[in-house]
Protein backbone atom coordinates (compact mmCIF):
# COMPACT_ATOMS: atom_id res chain seq x y z
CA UNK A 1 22.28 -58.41 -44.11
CA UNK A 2 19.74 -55.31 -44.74
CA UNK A 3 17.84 -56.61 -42.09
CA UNK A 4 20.45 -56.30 -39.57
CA UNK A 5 21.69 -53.63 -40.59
CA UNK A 6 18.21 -52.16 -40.57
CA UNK A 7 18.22 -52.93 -36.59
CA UNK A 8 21.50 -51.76 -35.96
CA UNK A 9 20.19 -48.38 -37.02
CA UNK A 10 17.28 -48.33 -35.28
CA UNK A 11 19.29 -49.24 -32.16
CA UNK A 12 21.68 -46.88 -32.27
CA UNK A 13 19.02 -43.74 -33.09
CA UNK A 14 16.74 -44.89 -29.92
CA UNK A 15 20.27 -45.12 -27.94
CA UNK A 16 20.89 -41.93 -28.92
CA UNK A 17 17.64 -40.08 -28.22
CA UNK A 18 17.43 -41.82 -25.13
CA UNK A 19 20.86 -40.02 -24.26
CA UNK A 20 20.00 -36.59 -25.47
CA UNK A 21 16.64 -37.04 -23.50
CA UNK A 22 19.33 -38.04 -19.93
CA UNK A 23 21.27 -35.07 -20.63
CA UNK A 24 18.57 -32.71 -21.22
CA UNK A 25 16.98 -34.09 -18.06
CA UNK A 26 20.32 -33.85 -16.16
CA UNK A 27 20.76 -30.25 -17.67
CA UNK A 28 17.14 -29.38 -16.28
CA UNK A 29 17.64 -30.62 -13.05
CA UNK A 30 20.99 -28.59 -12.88
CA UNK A 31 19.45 -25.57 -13.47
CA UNK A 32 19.58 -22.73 -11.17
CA UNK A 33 16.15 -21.22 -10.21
CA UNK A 34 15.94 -17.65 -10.90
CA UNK A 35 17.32 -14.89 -8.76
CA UNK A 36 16.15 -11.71 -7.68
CA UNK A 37 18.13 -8.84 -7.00
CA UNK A 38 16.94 -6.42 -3.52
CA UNK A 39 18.48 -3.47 -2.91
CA UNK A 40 18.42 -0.42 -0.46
CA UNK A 41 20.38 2.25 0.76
CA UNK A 42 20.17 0.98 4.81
CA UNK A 43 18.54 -1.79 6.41
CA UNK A 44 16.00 -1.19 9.03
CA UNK A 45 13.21 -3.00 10.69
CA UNK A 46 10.87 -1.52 8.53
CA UNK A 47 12.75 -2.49 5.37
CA UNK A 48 13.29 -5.76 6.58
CA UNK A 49 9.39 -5.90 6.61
CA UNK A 50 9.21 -5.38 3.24
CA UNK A 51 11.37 -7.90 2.40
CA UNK A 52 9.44 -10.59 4.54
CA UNK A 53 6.52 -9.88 2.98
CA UNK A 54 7.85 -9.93 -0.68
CA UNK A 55 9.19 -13.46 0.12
CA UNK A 56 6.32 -13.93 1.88
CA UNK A 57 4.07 -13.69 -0.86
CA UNK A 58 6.34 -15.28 -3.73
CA UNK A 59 6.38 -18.06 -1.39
CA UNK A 60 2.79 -18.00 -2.16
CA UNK A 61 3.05 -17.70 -5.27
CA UNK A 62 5.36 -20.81 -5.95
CA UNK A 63 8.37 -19.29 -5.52
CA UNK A 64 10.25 -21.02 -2.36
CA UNK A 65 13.64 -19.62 -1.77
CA UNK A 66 16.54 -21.79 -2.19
CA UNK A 67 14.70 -24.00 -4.46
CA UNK A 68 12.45 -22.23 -6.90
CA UNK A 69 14.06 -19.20 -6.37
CA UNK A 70 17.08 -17.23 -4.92
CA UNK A 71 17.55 -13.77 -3.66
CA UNK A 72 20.42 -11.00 -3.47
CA UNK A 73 19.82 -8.84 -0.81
CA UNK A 74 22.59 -5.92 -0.76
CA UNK A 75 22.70 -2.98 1.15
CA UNK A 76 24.29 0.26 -0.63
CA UNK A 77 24.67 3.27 2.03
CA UNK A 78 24.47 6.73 0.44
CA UNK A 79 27.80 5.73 -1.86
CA UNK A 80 27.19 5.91 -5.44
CA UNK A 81 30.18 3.83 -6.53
CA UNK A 82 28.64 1.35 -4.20
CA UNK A 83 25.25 0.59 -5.53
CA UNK A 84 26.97 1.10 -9.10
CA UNK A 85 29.22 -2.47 -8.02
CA UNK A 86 25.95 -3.79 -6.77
CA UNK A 87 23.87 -3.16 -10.34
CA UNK A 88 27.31 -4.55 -11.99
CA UNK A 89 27.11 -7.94 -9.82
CA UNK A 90 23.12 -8.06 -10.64
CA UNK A 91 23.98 -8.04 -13.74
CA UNK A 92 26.82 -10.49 -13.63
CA UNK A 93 24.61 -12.78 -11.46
CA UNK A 94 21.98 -12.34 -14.23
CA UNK A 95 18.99 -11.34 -11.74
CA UNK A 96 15.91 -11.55 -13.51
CA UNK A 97 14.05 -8.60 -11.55
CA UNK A 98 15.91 -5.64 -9.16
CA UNK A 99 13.92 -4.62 -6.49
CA UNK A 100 14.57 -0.81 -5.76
CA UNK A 101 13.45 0.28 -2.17
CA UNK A 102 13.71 3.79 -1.94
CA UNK A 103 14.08 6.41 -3.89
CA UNK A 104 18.01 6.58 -4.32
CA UNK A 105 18.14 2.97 -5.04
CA UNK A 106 15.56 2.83 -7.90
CA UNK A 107 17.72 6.15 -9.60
CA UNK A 108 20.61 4.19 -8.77
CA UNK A 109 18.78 0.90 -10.87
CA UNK A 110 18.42 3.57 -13.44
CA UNK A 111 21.64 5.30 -14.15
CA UNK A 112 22.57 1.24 -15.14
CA UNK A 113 22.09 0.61 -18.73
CA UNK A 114 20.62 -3.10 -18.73
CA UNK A 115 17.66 -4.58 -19.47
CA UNK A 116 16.69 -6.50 -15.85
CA UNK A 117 12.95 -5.26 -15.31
CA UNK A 118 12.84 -3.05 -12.34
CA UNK A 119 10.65 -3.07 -9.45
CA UNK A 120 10.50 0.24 -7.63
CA UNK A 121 9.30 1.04 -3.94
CA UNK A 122 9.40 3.78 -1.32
CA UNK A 123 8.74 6.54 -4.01
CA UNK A 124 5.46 9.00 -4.02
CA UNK A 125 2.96 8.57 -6.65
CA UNK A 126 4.45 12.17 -8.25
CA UNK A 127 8.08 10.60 -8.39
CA UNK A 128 6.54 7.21 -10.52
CA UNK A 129 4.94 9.62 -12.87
CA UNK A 130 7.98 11.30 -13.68
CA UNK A 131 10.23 8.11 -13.71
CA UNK A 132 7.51 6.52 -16.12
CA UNK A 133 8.10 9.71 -17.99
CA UNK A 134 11.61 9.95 -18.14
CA UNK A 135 12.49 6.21 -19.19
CA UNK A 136 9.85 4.93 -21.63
CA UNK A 137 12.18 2.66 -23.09
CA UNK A 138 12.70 0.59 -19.72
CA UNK A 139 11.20 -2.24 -18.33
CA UNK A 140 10.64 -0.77 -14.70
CA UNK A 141 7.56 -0.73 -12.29
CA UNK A 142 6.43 -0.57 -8.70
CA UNK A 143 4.11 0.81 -6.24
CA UNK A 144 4.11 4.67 -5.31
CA UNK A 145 2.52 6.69 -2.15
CA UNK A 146 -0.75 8.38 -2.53
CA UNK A 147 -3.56 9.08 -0.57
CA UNK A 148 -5.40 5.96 1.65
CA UNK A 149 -8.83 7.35 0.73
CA UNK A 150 -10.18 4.73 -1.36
CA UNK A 151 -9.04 2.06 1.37
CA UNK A 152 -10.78 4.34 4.20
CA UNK A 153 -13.97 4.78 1.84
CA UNK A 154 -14.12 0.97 1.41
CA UNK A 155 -13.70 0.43 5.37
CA UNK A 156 -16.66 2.71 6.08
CA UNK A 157 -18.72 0.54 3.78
CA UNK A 158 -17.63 -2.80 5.75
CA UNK A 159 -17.99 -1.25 9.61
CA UNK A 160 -20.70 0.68 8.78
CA UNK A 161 -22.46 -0.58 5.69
CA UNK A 162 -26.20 1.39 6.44
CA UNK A 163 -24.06 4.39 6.21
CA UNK A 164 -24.76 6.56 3.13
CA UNK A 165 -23.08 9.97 4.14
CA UNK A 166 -19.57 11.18 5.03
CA UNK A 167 -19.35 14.15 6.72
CA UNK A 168 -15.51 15.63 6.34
CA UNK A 169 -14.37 17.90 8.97
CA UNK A 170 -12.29 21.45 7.57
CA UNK A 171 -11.15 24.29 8.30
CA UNK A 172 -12.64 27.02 5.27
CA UNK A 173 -9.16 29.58 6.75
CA UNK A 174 -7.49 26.64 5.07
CA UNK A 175 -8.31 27.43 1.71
CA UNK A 176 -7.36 25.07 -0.93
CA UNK A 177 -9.89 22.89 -0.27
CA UNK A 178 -12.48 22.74 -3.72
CA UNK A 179 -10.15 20.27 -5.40
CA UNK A 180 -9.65 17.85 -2.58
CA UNK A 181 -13.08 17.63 -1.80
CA UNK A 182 -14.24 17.29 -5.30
CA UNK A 183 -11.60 14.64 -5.64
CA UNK A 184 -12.99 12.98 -2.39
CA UNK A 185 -16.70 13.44 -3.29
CA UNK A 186 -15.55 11.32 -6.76
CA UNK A 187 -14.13 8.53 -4.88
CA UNK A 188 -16.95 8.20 -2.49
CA UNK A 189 -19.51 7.87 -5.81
CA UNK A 190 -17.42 4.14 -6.18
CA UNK A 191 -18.64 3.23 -2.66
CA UNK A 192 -22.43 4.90 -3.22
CA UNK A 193 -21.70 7.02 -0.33
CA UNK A 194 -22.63 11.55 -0.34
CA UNK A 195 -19.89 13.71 0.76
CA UNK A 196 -20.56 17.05 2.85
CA UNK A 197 -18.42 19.37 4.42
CA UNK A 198 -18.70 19.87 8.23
CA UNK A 199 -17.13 23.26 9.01
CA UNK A 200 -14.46 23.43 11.51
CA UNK A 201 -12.54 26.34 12.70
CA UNK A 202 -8.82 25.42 13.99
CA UNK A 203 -8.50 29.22 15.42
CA UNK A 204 -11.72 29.32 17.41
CA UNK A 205 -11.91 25.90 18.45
CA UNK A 206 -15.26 25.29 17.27
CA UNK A 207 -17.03 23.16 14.81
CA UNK A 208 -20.08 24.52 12.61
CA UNK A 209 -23.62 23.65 14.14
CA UNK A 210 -24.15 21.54 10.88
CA UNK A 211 -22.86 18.50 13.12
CA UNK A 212 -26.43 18.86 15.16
CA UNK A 213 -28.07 18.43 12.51
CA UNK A 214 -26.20 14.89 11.10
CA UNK A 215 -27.99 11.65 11.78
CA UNK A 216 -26.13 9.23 13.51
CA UNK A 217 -27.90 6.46 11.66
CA UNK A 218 -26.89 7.66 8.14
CA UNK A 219 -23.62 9.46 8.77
CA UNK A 220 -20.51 8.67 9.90
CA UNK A 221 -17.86 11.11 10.34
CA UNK A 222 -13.97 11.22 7.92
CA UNK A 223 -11.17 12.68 9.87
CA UNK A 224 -8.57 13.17 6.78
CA UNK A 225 -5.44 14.72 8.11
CA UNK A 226 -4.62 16.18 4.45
CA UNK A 227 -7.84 18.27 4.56
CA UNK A 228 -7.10 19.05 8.07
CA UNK A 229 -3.10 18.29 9.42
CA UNK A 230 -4.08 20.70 12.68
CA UNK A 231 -7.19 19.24 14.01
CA UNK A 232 -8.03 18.81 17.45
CA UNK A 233 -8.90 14.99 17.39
CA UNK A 234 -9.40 14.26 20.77
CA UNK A 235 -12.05 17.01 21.04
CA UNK A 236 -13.01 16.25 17.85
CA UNK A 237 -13.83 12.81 18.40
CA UNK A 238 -15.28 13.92 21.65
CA UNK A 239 -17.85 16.04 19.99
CA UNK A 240 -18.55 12.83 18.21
CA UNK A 241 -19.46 10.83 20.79
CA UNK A 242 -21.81 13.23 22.20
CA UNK A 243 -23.77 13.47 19.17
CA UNK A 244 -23.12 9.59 18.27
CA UNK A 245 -21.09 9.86 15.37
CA UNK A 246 -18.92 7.63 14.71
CA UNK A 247 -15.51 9.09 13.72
CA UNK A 248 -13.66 7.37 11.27
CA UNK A 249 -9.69 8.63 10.40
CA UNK A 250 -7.09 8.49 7.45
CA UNK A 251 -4.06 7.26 9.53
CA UNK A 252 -2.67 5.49 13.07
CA UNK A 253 -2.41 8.78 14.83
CA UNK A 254 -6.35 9.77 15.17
CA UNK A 255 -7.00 6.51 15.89
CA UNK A 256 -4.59 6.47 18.90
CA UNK A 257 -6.00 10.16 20.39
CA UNK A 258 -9.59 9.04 19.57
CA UNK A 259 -11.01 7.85 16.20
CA UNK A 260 -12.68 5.16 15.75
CA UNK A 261 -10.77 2.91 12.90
CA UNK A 262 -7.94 3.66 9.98
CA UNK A 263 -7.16 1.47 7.42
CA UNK A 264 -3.44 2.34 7.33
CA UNK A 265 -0.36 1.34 5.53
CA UNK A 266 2.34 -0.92 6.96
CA UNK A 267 5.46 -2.52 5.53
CA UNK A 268 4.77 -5.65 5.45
CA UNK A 269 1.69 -4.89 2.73
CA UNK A 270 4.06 -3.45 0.91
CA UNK A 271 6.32 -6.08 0.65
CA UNK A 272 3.50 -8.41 -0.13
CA UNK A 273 2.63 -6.02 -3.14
CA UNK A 274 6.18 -6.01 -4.34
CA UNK A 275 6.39 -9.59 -4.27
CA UNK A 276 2.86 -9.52 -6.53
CA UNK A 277 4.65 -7.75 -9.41
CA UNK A 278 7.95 -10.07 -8.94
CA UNK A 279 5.80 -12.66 -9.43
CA UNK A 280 3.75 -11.60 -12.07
CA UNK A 281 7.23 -10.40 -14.10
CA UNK A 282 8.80 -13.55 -13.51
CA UNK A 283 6.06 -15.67 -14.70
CA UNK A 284 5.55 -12.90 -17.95
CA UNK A 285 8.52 -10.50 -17.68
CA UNK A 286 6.06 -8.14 -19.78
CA UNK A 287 4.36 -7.34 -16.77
CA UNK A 288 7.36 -4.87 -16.06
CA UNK A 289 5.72 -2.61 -18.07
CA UNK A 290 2.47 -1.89 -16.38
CA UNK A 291 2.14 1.35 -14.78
CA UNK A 292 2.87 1.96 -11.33
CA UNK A 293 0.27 1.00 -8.69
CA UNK A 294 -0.93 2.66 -5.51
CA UNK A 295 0.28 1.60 -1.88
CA UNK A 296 -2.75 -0.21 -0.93
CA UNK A 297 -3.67 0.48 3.07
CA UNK A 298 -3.68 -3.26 4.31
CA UNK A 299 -3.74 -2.99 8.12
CA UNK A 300 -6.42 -2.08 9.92
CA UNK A 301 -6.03 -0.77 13.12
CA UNK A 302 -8.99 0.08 15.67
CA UNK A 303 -9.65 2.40 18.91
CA UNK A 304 -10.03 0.28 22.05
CA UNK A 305 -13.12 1.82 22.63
CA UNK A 306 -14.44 0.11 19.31
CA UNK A 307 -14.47 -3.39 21.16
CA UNK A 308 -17.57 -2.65 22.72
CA UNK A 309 -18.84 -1.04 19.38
CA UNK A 310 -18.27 -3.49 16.57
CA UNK A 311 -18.30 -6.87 16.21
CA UNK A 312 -14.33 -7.42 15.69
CA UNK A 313 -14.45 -11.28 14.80
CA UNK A 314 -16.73 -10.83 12.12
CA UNK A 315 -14.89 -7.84 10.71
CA UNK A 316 -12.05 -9.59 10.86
CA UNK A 317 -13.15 -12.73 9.02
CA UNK A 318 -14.59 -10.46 5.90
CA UNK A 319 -11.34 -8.18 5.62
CA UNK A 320 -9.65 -11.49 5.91
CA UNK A 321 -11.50 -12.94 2.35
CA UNK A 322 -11.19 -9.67 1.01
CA UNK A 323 -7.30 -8.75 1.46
CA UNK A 324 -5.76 -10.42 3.79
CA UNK A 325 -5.99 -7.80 6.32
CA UNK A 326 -4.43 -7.60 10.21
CA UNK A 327 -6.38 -6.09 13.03
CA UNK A 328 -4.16 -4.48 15.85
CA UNK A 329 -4.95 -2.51 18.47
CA UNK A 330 -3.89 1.15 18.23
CA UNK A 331 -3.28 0.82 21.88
CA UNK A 332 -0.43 -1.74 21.71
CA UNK A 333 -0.06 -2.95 18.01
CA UNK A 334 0.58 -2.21 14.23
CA UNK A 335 3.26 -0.84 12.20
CA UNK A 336 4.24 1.53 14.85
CA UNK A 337 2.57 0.29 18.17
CA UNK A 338 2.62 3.07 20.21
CA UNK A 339 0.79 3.32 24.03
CA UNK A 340 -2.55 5.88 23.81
CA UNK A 341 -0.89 8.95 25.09
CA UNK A 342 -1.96 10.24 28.60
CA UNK A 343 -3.99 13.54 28.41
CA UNK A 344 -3.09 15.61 31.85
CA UNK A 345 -5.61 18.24 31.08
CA UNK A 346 -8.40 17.33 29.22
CA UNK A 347 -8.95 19.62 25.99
CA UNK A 348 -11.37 21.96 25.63
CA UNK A 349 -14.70 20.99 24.24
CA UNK A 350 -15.25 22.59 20.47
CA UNK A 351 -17.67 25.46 20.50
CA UNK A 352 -20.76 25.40 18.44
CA UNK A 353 -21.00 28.25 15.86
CA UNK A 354 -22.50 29.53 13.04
CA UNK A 355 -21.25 31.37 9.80
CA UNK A 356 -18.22 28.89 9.33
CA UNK A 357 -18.90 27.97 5.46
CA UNK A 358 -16.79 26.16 3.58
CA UNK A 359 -17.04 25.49 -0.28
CA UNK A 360 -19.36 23.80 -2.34
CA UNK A 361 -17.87 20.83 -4.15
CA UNK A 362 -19.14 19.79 -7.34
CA UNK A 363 -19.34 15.75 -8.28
CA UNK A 364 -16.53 15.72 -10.64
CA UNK A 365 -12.95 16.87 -10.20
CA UNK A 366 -12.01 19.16 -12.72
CA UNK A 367 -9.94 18.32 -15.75
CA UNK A 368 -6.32 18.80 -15.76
């Protein structure tokens, strides 16, 4: 009779962990994947870029939509009842990230008192500082605007790898310029590449008879529109030529009226970054608390003229392995494909002069 009973027992406890084991199973397979909540003031067709390549990449990442993940895309306008509603039905929805694009939409993720990890876009590098600042206690992130000179530094060293100086064209009536060059000359130490000076004058339309003296084997020449917003690129780049310099530049622009190449950023890049930290926060939502990170310049764009100059195929194969990287023509492709302009008259040819100095940067940017 103990015996039985004994079985009965056993039977009924494997029954029963068998069931639990269904209904946990069932319960599993019922689960909804995560969601992620996107929002923005307006839609555009550059927004909508970064959100293809957020999905993009957490496609990449594992995360398909619809099946291992889901995604609330809302727009806001300028209303700030609105985007209040649409951090109320995040939160309702239990997102487990926000994705701010823009500045007004990450203040508006803000103002909310929750504890969804925040991933911020569309802000400069000045504005993450004083968000990090300012909210210590939150779980929020992103990528901020800054200045594309490590990504033009590194592009140097791929297209022109015996190069070992970078000449920087400025204008000394400027002023202003010792810090950016000594924070320039620092960056360029990472890529064992010299920075010098090459004197320009905006107001006289002449450059400093230093660029005689560059070797074309050595040197390559760094158009960065920060140092120099006014400069006269297409005589610039003409002036170049003549000596065989190859002009490099920090955005689309130059590279349109002249320059060489530009490692530039796009919106699609972006997203892909974006959809990085999403990833990384979902999988460890701990990684909302690492500090913001740099737009990275992901698109490379090159000067027609540069087909018969570089070898395209292989420099597209290596950026490929090294970050995924699109080549467009500046003539009719990238993130704003625009036609080279026309030039009716051609521009005058920059004089050569002497006495144009400009100042001396040390190797190390001062301390702040």
């Amino acid at each position: 009779m103990l015996r039985i009973r004994s079985k009965i027992a056993v039977v009924m406890a494997l029954a029963l962990s068998l069931g639990l084991t269904e209904a946990g199973l069932a319960q599993s397979q019922n689960k909804a994947p995560p969601r992620v909540g996107i929002v923005t003031i307006t839609f555009s067709a550059e927004i909508q870029a970064v959100v293809d390549g957020l999905r993009d990449r957490l496609a990449e990442r594992n995360f398909s939509p619809g099946q291992t993940i889901n995604f609330l895309v809302r727009e806001t306008s300028a209303g700030s009842a609105r985007a209040a509603d649409v951090m109320r039905e995040f939160a309702e929805q239990e997102v487990r990230v926000i994705v701010a694009i823009t500045n007004p939409s990450l203040q508006a993720a803000l103002d909310q008192k929750s504890r969804i990890p925040i991933v911020g876009a569309g802000i400069s590098m000045e504005q993450a500082r004083q968000i990090s600042n300012e909210h210590r206690r939150r779980a929020v992130t992103g990528i901020a605007e800054s200045d594309t000179r490590d990504d033009q530094l590194a592009l140097i060293r791929i297209l022109a790898p015996d190069a070992k100086n970078v000449a920087v064209p400025v204008d000394p009536e400027r002023g202003g310029l010792t810090t950016q060059l000594q924070e320039l000359l620092a960056a360029a130490r990472s890529f064992e590449l010299d920075v010098a000076a090459l004197p320009v004058s905006i107001r006289r339309n002449a450059v400093g008879e230093e660029l005689g003296a560059l070797d074309p084997q050595d040197t390559v020449l760094l158009l960065d529109r920060k140092l120099l917003p006014d400069a006269p690129v297409e005589a610039l780049a003409a002036a170049a030529a003549q000596q065989k310099l190859r002009l490099f530049a920090s955005e689309e622009d130059s590279v349109v009226r002249g320059a060489l190449a530009a490692m530039v950023i796009e919106p699609y890049g972006i997203g892909q970054q974006l959809g990085n930290l999403v990833a990384d926060i979902l999988d460890d939502p701990s990684a909302a608390r690492v500090p913001f990170e740099r737009v990275r310049a992901s698109h490379l764009i090159l000067n027609e003229d540069a087909k018969g100059i570089l070898d395209v195929a292989a420099i597209e194969e290596q950026l490929a392995g090294q970050r995924q990287s699109i080549i467009g023509w500046a003539e009719g492709a990238g993130p704003r494909p625009r036609i080279k302009p026309p030039i009716p008259d051609a521009p005058p040819p920059l004089g050569v002069v002497r006495g144009i100095t400009v100042p001396t940067p040390r190797s190390k940017p001062p301390l702040q």
